[in-house]
N, C-alpha and C. Protein backbone atom coordinates (compact mmCIF):
# COMPACT_ATOMS: atom_id res chain seq x y z
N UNK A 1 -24.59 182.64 75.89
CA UNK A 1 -25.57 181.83 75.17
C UNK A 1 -25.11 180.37 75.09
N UNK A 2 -23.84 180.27 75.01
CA UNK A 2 -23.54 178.55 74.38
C UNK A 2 -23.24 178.21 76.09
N UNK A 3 -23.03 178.86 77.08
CA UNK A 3 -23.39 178.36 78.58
C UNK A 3 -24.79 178.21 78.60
N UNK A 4 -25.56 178.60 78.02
CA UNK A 4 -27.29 178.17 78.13
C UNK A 4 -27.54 177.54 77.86
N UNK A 5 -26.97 177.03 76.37
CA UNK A 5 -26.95 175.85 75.92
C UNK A 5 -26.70 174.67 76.40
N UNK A 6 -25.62 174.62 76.54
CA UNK A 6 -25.01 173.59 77.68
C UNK A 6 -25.14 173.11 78.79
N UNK A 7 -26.11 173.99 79.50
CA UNK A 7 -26.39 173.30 80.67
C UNK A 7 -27.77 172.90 80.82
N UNK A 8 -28.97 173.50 79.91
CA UNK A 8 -29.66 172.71 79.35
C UNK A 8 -29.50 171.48 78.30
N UNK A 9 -28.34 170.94 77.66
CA UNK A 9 -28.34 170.02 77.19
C UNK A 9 -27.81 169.14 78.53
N UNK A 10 -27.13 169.70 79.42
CA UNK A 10 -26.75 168.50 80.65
C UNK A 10 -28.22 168.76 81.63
N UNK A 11 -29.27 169.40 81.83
CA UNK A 11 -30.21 169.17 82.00
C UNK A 11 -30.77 167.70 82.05
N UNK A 12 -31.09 167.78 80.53
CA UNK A 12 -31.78 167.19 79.84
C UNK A 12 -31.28 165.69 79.67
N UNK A 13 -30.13 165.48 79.75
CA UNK A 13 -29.45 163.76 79.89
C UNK A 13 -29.02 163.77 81.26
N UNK A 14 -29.75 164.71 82.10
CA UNK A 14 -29.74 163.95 83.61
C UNK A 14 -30.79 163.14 83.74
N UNK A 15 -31.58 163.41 83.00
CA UNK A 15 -33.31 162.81 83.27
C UNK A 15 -33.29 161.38 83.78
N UNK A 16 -32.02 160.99 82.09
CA UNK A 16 -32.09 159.26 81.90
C UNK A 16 -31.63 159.03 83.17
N UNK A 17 -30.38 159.24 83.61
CA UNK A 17 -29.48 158.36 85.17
C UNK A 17 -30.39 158.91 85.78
N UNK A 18 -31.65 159.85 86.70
CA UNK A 18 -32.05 159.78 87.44
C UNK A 18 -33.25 158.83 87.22
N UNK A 19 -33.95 158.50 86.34
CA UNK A 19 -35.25 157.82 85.77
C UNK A 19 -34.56 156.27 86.27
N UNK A 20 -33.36 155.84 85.76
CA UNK A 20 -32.27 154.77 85.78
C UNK A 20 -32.26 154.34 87.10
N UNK A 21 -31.69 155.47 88.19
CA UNK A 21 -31.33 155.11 89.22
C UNK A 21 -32.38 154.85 90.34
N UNK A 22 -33.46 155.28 90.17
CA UNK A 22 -35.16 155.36 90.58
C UNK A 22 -35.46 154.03 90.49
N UNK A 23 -35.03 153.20 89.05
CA UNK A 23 -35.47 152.02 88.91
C UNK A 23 -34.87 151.26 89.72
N UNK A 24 -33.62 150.93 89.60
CA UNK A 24 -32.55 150.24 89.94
C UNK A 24 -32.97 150.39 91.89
N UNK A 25 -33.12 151.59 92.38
CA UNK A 25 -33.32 151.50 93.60
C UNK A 25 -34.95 150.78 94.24
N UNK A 26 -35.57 150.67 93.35
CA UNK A 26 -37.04 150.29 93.45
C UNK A 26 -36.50 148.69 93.32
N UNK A 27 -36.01 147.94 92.72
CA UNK A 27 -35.14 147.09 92.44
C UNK A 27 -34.60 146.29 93.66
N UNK A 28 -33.62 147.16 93.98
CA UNK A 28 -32.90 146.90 95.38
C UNK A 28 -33.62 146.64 96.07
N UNK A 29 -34.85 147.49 96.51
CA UNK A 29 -35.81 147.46 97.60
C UNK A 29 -36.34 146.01 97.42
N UNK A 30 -36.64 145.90 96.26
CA UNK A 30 -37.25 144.29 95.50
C UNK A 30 -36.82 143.39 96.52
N UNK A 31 -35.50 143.36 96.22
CA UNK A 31 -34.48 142.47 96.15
C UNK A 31 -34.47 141.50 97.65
N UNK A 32 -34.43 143.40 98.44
CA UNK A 32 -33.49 143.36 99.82
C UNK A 32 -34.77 142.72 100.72
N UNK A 33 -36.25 143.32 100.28
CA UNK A 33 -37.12 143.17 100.90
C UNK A 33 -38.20 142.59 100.63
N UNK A 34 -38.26 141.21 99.87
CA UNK A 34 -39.15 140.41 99.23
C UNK A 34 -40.61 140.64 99.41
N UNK A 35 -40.85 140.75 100.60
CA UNK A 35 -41.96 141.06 101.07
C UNK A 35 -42.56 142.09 101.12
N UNK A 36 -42.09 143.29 100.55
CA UNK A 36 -42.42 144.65 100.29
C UNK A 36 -43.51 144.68 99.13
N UNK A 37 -44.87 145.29 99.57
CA UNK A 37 -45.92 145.30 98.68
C UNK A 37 -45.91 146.10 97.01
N UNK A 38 -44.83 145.75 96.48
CA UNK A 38 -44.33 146.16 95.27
C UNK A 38 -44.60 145.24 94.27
N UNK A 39 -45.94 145.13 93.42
CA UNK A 39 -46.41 144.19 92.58
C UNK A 39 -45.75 143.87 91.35
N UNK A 40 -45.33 145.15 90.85
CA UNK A 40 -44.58 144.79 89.03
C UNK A 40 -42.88 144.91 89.62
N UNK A 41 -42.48 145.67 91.15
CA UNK A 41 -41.12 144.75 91.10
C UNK A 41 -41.13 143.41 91.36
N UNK A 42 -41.95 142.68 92.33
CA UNK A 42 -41.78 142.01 92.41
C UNK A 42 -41.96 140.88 91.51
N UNK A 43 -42.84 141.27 90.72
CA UNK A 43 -42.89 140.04 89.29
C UNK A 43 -41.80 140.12 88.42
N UNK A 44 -41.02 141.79 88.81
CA UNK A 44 -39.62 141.45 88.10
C UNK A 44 -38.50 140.55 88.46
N UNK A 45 -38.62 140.45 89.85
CA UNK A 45 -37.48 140.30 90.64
C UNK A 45 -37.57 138.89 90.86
N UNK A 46 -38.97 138.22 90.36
CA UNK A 46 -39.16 136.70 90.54
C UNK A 46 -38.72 135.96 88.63
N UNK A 47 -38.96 136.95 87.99
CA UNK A 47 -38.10 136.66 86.52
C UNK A 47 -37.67 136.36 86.37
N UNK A 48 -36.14 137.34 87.25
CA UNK A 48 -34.85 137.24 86.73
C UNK A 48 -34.66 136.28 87.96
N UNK A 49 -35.16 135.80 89.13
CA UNK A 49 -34.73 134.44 89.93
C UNK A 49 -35.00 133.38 89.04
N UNK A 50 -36.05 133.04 88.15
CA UNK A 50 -36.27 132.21 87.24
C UNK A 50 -35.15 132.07 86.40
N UNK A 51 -34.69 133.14 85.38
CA UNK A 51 -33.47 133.27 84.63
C UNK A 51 -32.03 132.76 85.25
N UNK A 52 -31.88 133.16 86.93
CA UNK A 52 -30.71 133.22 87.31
C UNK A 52 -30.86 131.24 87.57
N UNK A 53 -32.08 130.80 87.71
CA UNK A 53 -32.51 128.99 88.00
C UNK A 53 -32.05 128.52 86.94
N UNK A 54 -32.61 129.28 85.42
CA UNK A 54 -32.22 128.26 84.37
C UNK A 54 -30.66 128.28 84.14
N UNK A 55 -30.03 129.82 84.07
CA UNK A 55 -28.09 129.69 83.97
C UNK A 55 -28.11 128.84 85.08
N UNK A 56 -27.98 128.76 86.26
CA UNK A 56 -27.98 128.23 86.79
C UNK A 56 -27.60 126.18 86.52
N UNK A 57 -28.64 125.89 86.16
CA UNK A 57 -28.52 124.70 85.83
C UNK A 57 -28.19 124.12 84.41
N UNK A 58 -27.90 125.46 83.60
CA UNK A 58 -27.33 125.17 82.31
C UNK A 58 -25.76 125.49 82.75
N UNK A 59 -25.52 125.80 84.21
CA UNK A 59 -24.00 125.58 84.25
C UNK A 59 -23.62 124.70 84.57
N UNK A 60 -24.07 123.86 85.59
CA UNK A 60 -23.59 122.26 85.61
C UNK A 60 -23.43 121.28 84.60
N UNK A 61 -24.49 121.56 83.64
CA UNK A 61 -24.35 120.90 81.93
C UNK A 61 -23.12 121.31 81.31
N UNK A 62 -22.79 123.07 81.14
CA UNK A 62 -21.41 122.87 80.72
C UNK A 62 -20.34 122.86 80.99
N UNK A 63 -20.31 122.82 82.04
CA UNK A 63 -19.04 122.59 83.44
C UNK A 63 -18.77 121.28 83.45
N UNK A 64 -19.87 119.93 83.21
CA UNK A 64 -20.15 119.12 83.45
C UNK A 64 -19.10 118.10 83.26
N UNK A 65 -18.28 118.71 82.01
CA UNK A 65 -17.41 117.65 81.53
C UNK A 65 -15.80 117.82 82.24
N UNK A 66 -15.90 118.69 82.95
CA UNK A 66 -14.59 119.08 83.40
C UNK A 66 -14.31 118.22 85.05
N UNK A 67 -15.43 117.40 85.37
CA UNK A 67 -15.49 116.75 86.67
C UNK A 67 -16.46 117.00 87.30
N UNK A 68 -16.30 116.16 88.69
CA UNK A 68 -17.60 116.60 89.17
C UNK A 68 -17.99 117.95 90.19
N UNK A 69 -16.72 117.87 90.68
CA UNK A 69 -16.37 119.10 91.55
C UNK A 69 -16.90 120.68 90.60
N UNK A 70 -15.82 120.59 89.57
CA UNK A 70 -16.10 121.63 89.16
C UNK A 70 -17.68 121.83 88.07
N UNK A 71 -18.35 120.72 87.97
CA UNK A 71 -19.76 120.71 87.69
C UNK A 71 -20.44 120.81 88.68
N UNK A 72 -20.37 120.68 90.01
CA UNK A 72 -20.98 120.83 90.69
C UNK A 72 -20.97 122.93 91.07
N UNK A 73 -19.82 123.23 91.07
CA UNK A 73 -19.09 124.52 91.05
C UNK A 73 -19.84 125.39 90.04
N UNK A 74 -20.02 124.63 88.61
CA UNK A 74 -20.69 125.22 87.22
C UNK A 74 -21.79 126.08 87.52
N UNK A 75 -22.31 125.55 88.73
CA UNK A 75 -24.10 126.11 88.79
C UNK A 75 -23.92 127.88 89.14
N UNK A 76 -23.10 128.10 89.85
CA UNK A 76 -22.80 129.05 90.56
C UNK A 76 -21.91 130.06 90.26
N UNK A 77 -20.98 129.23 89.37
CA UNK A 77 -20.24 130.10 88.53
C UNK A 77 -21.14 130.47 86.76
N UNK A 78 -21.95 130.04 86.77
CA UNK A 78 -22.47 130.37 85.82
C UNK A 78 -23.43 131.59 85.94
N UNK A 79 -23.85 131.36 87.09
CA UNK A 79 -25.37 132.44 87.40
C UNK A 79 -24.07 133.58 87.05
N UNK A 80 -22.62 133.83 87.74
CA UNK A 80 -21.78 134.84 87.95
C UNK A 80 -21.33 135.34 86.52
N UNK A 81 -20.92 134.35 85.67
CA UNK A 81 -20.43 134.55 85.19
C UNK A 81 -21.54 134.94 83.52
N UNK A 82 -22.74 134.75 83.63
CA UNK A 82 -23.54 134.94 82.55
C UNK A 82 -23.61 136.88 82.67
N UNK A 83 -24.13 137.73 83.78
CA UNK A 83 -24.01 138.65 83.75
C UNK A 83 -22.50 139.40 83.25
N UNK A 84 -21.41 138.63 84.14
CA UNK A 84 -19.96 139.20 84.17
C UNK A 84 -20.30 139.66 82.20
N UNK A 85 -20.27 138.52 81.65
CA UNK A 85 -19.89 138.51 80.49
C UNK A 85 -20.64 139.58 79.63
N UNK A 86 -22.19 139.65 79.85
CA UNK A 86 -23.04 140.64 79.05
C UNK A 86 -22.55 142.06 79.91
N UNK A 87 -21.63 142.45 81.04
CA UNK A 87 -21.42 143.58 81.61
C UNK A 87 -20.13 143.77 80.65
N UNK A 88 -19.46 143.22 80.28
CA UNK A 88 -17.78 143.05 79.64
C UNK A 88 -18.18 143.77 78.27
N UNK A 89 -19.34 142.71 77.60
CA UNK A 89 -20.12 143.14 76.28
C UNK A 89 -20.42 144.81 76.04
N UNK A 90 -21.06 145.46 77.01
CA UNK A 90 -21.58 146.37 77.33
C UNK A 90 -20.63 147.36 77.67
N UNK A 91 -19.55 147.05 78.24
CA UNK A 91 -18.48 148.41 78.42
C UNK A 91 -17.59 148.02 77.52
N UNK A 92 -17.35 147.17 76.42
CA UNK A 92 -16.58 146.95 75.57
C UNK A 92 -17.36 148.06 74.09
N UNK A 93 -18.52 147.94 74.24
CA UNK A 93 -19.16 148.86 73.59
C UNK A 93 -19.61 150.27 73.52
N UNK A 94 -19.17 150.59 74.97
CA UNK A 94 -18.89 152.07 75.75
C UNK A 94 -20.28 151.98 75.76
N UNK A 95 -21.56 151.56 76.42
CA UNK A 95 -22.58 151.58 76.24
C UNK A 95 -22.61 151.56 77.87
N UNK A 96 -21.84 152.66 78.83
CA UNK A 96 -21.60 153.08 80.33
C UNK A 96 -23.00 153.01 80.90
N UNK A 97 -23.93 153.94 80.21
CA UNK A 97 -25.21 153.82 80.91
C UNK A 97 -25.73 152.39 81.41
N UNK A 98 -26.18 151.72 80.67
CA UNK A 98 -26.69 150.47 80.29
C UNK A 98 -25.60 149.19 80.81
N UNK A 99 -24.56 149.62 81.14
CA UNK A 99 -23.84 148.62 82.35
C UNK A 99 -24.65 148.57 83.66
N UNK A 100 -25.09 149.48 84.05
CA UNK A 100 -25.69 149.64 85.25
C UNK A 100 -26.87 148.65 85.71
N UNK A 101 -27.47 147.95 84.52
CA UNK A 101 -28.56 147.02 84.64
C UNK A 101 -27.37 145.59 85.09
N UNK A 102 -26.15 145.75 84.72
CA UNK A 102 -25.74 144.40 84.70
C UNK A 102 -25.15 144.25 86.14
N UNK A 103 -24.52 145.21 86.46
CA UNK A 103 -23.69 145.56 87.87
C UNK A 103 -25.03 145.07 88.50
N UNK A 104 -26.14 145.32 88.58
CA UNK A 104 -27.56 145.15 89.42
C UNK A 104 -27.29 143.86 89.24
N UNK A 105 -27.54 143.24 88.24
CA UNK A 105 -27.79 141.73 88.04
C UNK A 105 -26.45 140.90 88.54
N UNK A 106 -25.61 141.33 89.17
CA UNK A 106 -24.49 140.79 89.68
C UNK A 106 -24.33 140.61 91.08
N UNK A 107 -24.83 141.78 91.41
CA UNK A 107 -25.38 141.93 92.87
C UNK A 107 -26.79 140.92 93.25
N UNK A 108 -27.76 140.88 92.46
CA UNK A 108 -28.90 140.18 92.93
C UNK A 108 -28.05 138.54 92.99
N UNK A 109 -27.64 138.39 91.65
CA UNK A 109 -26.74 137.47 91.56
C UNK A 109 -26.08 136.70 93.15
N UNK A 110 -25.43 137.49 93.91
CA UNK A 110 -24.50 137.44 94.75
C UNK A 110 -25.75 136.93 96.23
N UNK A 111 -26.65 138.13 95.70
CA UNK A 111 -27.72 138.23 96.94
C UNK A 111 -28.51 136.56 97.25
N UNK A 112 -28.58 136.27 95.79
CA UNK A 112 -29.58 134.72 95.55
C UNK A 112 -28.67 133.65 95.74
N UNK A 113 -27.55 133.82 95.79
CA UNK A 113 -26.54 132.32 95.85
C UNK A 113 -26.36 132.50 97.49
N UNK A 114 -26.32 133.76 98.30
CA UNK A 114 -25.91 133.28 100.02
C UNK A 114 -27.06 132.62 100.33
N UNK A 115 -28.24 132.59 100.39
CA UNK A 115 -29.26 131.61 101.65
C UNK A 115 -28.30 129.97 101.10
N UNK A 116 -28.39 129.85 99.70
CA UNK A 116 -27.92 128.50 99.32
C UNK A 116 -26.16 128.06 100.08
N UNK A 117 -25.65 129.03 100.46
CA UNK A 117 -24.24 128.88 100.88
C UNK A 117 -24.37 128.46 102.48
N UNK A 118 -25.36 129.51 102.55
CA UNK A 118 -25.28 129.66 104.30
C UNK A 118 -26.46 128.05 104.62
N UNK A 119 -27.23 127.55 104.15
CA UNK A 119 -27.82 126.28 104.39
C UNK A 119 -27.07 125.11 103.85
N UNK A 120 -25.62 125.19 103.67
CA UNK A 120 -25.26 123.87 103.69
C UNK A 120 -24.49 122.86 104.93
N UNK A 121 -24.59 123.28 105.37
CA UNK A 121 -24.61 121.84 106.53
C UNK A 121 -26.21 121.68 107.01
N UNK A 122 -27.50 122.52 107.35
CA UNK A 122 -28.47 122.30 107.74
C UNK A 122 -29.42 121.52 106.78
N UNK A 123 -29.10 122.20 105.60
CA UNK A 123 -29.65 121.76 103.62
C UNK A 123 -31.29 121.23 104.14
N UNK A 124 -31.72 122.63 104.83
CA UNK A 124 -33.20 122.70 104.83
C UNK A 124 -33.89 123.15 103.70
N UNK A 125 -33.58 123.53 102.88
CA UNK A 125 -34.00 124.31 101.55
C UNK A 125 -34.50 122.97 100.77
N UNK A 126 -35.29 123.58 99.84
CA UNK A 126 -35.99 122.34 99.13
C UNK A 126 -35.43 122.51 97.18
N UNK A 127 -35.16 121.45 97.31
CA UNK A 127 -34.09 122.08 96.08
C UNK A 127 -34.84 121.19 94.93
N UNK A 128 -34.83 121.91 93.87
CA UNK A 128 -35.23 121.38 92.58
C UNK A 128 -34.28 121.46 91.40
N UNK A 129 -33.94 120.27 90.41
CA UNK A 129 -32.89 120.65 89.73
C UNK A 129 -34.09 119.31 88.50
N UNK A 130 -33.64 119.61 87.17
CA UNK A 130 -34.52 118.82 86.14
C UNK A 130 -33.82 117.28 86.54
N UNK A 131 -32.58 116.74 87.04
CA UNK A 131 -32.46 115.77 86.97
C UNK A 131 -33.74 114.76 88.46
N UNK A 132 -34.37 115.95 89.31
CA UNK A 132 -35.25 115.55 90.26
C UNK A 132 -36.38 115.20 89.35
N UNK A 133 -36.80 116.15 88.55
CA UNK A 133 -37.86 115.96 87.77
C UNK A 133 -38.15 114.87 86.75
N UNK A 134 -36.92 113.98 86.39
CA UNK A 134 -36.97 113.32 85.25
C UNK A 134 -36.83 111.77 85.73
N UNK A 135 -35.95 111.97 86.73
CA UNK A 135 -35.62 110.56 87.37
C UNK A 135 -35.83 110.64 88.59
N UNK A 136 -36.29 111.28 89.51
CA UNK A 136 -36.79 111.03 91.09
C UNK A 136 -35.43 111.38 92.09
N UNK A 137 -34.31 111.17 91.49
CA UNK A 137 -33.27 111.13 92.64
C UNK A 137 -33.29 112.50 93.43
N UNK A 138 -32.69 112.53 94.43
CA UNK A 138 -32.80 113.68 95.41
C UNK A 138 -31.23 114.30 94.90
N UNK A 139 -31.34 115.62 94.40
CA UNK A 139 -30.47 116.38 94.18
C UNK A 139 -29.89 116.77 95.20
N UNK A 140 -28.47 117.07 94.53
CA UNK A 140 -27.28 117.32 95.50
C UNK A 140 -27.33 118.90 95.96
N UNK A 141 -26.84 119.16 96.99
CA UNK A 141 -27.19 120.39 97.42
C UNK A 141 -25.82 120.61 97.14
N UNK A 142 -25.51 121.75 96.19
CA UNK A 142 -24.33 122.01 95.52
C UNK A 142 -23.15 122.59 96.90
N UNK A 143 -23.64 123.65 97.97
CA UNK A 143 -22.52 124.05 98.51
C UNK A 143 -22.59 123.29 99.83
N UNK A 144 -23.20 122.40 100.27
CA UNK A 144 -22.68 121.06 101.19
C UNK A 144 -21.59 120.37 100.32
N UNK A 145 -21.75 120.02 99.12
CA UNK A 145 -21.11 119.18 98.65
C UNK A 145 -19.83 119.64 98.56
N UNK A 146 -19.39 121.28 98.04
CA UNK A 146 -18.47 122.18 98.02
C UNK A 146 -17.19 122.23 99.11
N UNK A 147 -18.51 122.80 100.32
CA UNK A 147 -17.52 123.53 101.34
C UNK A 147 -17.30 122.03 101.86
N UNK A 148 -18.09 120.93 101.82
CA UNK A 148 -17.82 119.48 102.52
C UNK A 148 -16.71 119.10 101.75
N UNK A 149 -15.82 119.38 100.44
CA UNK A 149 -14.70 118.70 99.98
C UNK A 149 -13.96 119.60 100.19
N UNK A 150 -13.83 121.14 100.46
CA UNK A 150 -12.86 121.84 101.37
C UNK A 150 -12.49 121.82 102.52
N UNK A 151 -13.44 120.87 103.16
CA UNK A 151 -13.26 121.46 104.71
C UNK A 151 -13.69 122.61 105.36
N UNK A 152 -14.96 123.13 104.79
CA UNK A 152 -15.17 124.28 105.17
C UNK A 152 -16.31 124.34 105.70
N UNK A 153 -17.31 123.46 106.14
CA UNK A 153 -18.80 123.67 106.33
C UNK A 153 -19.05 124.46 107.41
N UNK A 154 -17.82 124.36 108.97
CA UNK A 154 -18.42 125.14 109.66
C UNK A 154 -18.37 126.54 109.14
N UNK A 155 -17.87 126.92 108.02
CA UNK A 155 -18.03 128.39 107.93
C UNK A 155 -19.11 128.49 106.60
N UNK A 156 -19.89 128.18 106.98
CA UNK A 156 -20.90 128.40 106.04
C UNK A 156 -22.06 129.42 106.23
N UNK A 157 -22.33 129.47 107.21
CA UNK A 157 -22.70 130.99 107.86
C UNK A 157 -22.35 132.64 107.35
N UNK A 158 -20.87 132.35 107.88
CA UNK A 158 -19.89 133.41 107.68
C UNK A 158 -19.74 133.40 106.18
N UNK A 159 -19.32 132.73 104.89
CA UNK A 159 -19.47 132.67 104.35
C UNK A 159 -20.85 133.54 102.97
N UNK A 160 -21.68 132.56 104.18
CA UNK A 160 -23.54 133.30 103.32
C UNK A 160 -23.44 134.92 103.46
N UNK A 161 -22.52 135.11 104.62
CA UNK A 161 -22.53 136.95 105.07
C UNK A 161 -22.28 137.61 104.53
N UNK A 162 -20.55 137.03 103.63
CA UNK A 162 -19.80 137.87 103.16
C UNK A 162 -20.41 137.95 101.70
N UNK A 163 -21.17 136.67 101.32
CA UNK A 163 -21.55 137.21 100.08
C UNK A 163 -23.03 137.75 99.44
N UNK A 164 -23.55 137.68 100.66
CA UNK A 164 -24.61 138.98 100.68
C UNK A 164 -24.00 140.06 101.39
N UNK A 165 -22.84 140.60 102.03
CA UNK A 165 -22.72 141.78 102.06
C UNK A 165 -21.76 142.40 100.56
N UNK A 166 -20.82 141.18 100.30
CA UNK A 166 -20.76 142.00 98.56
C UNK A 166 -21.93 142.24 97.54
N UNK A 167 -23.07 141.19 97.54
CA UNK A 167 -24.34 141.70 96.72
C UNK A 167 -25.01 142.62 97.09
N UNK A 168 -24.97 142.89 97.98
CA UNK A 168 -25.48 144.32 98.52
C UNK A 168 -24.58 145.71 97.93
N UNK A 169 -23.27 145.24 98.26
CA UNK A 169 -22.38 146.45 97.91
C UNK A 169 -22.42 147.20 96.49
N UNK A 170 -22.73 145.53 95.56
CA UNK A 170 -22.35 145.68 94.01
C UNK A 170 -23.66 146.61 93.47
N UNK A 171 -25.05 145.93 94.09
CA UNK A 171 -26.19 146.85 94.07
C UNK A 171 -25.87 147.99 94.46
N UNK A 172 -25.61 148.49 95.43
CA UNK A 172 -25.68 149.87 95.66
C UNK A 172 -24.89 150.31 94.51
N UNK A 173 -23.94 150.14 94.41
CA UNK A 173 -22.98 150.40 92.98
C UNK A 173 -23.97 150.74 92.17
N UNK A 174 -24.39 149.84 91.36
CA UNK A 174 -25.86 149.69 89.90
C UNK A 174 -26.36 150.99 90.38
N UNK A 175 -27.13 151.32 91.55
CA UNK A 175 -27.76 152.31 91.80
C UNK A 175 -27.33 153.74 91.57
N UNK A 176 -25.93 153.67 91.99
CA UNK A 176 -25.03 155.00 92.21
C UNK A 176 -24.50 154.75 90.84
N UNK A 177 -24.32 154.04 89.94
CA UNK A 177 -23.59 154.53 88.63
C UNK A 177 -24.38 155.34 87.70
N UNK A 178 -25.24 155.41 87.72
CA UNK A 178 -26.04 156.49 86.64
C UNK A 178 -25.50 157.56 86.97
N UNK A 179 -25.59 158.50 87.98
CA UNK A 179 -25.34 159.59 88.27
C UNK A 179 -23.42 159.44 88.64
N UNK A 180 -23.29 158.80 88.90
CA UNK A 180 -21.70 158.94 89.19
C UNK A 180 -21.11 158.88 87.54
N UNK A 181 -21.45 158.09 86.98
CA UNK A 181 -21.27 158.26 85.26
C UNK A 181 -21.92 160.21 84.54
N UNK A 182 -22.95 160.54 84.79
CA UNK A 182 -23.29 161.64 84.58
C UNK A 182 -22.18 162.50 85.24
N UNK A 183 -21.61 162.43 86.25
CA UNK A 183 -20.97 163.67 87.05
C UNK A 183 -19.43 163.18 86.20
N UNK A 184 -19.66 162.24 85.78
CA UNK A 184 -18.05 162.01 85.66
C UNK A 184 -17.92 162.35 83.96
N UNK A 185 -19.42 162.04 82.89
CA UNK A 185 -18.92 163.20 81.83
C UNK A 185 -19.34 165.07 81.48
N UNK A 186 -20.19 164.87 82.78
CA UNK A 186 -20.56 166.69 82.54
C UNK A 186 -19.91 167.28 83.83
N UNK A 187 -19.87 166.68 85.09
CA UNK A 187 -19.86 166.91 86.41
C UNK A 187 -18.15 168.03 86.17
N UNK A 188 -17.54 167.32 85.94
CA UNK A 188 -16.08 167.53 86.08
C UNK A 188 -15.72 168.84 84.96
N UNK A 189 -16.49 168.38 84.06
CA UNK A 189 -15.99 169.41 83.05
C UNK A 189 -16.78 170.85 83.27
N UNK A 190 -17.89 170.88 83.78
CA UNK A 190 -18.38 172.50 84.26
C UNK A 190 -17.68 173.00 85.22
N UNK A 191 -16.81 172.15 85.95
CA UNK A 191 -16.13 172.99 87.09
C UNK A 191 -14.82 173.56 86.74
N UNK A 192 -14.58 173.55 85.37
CA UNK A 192 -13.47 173.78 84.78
C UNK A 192 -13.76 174.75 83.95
N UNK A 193 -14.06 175.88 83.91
CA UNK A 193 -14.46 177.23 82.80
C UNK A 193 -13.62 176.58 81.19
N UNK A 194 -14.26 176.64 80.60
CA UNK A 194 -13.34 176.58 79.13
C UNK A 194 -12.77 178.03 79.05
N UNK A 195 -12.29 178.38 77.98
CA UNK A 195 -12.16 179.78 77.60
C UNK A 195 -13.08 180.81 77.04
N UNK A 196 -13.85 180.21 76.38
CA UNK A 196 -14.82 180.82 75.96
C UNK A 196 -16.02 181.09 77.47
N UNK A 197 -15.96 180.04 78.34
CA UNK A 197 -16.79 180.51 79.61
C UNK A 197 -15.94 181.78 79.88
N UNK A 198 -15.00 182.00 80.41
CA UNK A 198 -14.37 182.99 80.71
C UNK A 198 -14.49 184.03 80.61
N UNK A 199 -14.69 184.35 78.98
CA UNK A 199 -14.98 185.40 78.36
C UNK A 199 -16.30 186.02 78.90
């Protein structure tokens, strides 16, 4: 009887990580495939590009004072580092499920900063930042300006690759943690008879 129990109560909190991971992969698809006739992801997935625009340019403001390099750096480390921090929040609170939205948002994260990496020496992109809007000047295209004080522009390509193939990776992650979290607090322990299973 208390095996009946039990595996209808792990039933029943599989629902959430599969309901979770359904989303998160509808998501991905968003993400990976803009153009995919997906109406309410895609009004999601244009949101949080809005959200990731405003951190975005509220990181050069507070980066701002540390130079220009690393204000210029701010924009990008901010989009990264606004999720990092609400994911830190979230497993500091053992609140495992609900990390999984952030791991996503780290990955899209990753996914939305390569076209901007990989167009800086060409800097065909049409860039908008509030200081265009207020005073006319033509904004700086943050990773010309970057990889151009490293020495790095011809690899700007290679570059855009590697970090859409980690935003890709981190997504798939988001996707696979619901259920890899489920197997890892019921998964492990049914394959282990207690004593009372035994009996």
């Amino acid at each position: 009887m208390a095996m009946e129990n039990d595996r209808s109560f792990q039933n029943a909190n599989l629902l959430k990580p599969i309901l979770l991971t359904l989303v998160l992969l509808l998501g991905l698809v968003g993400v990976l495939l803009p153009n995919a006739q997906l109406p309410v992801v895609s009004l999601f997935i244009s949101a949080l590009n809005l959200l990731d625009f405003i951190i975005h340019e509220a990181g050069h403001i507070l980066f701002g004072f540390m130079g220009e390099f690393i204000s210029v750096l701010g924009g990008t480390a901010g989009q990264l580092l606004v999720p990092i921090l609400f994911l830190a929040a979230v497993l500091y609170r053992r609140q495992f499920l609900s990390a999984a939205y952030f791991i996503f948002w780290i990955g899209q994260n990753f996914i939305n900063i390569s076209p901007y990496i990989g167009d800086a020496r060409q800097q065909n992109l049409k860039l908008i930042s509030p200081g265009t809007l207020f005073t006319g000047e033509q904004a700086i295209h943050d990773w010309h300006y970057l990889l151009g004080h490293l020495g790095l522009l011809w690899a700007d390509h290679f570059m855009a690759a590697v970090v859409y193939g980690i935003g890709v990776l981190v997504m798939l992650l988001s996707v696979a943690w619901p259920i890899l979290l489920y197997y890892y607090q019921y998964g492990r322990n049914s394959s282990t008879p207690t004593p009372r299973q035994r009996m």
